[in-house]
C-alpha atoms as a PDB file:
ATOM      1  CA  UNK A   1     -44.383  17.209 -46.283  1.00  0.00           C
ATOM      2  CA  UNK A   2     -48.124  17.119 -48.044  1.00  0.00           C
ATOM      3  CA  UNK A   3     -49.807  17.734 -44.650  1.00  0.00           C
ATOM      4  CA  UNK A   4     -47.705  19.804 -43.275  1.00  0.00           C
ATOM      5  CA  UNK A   5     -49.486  23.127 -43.853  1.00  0.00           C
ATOM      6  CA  UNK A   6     -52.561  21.425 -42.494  1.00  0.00           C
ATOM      7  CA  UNK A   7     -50.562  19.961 -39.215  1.00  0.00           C
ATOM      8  CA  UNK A   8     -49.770  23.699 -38.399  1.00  0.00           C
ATOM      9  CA  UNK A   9     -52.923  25.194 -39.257  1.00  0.00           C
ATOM     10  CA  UNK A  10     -54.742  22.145 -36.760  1.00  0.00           C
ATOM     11  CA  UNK A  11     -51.799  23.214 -33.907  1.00  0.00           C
ATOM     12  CA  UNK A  12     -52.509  26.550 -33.985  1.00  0.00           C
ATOM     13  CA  UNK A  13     -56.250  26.083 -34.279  1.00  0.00           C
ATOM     14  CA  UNK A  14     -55.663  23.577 -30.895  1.00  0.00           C
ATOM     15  CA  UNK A  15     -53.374  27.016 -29.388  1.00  0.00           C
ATOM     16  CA  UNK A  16     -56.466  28.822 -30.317  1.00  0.00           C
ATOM     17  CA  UNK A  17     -58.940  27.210 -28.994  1.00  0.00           C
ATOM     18  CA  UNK A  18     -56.421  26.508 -25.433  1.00  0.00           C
ATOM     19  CA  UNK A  19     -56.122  30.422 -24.880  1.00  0.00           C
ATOM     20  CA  UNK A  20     -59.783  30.878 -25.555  1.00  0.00           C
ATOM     21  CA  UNK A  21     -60.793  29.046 -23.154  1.00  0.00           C
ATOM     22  CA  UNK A  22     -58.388  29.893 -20.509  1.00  0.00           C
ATOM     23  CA  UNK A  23     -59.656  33.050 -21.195  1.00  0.00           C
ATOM     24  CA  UNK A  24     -63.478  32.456 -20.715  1.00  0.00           C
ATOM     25  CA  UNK A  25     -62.596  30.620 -17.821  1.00  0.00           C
ATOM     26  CA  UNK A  26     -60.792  33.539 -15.955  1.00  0.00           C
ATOM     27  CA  UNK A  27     -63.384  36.221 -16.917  1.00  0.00           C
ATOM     28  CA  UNK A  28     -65.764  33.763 -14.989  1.00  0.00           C
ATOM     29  CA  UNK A  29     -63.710  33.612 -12.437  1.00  0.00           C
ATOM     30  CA  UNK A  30     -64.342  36.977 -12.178  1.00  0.00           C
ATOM     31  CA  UNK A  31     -67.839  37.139 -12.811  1.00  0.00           C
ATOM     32  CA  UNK A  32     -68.370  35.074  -9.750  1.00  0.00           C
ATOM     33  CA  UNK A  33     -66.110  36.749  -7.630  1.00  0.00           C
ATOM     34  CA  UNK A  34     -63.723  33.874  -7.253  1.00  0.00           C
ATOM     35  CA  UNK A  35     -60.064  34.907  -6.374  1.00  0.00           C
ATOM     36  CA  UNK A  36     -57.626  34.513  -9.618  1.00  0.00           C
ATOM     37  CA  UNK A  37     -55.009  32.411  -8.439  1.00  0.00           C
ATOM     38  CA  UNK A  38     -51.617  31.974 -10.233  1.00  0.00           C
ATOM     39  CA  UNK A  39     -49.812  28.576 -11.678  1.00  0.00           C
ATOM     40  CA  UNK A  40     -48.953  27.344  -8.268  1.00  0.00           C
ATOM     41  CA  UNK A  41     -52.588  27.780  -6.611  1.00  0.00           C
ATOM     42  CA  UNK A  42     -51.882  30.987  -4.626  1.00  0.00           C
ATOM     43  CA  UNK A  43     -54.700  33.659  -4.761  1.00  0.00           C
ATOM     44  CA  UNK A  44     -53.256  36.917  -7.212  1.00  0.00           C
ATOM     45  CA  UNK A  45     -55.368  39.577  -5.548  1.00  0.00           C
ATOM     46  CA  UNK A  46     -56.207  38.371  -2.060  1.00  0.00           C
ATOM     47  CA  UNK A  47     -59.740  39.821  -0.820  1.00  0.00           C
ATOM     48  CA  UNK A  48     -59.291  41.108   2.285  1.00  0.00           C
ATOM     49  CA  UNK A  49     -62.311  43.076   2.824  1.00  0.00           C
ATOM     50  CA  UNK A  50     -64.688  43.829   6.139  1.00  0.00           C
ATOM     51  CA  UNK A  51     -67.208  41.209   4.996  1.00  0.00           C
ATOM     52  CA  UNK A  52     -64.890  38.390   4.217  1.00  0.00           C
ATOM     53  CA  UNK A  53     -62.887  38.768   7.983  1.00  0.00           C
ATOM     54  CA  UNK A  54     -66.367  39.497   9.700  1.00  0.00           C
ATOM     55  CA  UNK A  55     -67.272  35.829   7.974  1.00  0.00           C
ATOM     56  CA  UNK A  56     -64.467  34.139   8.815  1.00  0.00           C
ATOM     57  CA  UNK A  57     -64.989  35.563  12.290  1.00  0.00           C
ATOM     58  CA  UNK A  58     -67.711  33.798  12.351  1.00  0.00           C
ATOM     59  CA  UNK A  59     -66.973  30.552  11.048  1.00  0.00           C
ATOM     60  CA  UNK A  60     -63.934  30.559  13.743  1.00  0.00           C
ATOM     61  CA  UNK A  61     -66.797  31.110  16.644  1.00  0.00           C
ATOM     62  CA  UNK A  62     -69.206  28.604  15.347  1.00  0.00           C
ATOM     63  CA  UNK A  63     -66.430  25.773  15.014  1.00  0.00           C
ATOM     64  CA  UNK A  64     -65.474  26.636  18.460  1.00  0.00           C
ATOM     65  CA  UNK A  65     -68.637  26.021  19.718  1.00  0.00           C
ATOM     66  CA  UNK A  66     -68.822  22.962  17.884  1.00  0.00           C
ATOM     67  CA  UNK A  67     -66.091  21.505  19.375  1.00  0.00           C
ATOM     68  CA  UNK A  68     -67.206  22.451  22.572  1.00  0.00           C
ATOM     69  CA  UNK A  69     -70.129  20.777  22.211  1.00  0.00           C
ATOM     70  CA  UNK A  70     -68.559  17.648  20.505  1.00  0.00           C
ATOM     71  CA  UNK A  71     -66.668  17.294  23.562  1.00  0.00           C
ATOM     72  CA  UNK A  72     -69.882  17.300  26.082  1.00  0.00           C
ATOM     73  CA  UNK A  73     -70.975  14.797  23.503  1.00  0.00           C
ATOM     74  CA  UNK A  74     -68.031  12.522  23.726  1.00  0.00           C
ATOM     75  CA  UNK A  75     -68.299  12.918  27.724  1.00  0.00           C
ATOM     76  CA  UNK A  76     -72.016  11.914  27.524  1.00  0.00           C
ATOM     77  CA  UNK A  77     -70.912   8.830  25.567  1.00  0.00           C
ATOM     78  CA  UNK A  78     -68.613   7.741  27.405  1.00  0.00           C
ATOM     79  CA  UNK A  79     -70.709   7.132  30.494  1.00  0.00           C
ATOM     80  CA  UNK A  80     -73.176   5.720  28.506  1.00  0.00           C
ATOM     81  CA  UNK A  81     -70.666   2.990  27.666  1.00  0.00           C
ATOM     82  CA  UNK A  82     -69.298   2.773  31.473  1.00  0.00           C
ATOM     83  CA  UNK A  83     -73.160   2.194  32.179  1.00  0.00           C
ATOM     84  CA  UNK A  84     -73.449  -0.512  29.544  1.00  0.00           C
ATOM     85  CA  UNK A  85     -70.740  -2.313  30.211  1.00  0.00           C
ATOM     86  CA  UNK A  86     -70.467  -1.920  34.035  1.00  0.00           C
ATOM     87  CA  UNK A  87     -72.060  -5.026  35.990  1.00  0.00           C
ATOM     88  CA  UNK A  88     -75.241  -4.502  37.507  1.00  0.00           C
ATOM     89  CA  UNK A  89     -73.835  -4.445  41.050  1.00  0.00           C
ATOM     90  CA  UNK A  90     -71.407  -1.395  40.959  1.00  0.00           C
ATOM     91  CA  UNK A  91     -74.421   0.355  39.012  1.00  0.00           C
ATOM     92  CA  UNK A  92     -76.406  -0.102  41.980  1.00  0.00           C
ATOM     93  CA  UNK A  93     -74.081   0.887  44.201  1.00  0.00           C
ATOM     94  CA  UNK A  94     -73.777   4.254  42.497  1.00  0.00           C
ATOM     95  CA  UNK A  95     -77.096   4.692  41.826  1.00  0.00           C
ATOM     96  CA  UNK A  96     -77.645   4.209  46.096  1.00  0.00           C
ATOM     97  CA  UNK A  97     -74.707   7.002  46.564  1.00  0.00           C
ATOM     98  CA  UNK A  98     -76.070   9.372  44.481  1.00  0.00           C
ATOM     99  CA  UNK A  99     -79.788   8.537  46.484  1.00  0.00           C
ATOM    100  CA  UNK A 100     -77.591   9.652  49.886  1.00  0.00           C
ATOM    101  CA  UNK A 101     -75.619  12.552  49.175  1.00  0.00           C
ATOM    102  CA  UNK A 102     -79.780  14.026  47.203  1.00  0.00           C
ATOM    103  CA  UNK A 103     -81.149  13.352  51.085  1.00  0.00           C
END
């Protein structure tokens, strides 16, 4: 019962301290233009401006061409592998067909 004057002051110096910093850390949220989000992770205040979509616009056509170029990439590889791993006779067989239908 001695300490207990001192337990509450400590807790309520801890609750201090907790909503301090929760504080500081919003208003830097906002500082740096990072979205506030709410307990379960969903943005507050969504920002939907013309910058943002024109970015995301963006993004959406680079990763599409990424893709499409991953895939001409994967193509490429995989005749490199038939080539490796064909035997040399059916390699110069093709090799022969492709010498006819340049003539």
């Amino acid at each position: 019962m001695q300490n207990l004057p001192g337990l509450i002051g400590g807790a309520m110096l801890l609750g201090f301290f907790g909503i301090a910093g929760w504080i500081y850390t919003t208003w830097l949220r906002i500082k740096n233009g990072y979205p506030l989000e709410n307990s379960w992770g969903k943005a507050i205040y969504p920002q939907k401006n013309d910058e943002a979509m024109e970015r995301i616009r963006l993004l959406s056509q680079e990763n599409a061409q990424l893709r499409a170029e991953l895939g001409s990439i994967k193509d490429r590889l995989a005749n490199v592998e038939r080539i490796v791993t064909d035997s040399a006779h059916s390699l110069d067989r093709e090799i022969e067909q492709l010498r006819g239908k340049s003539n």
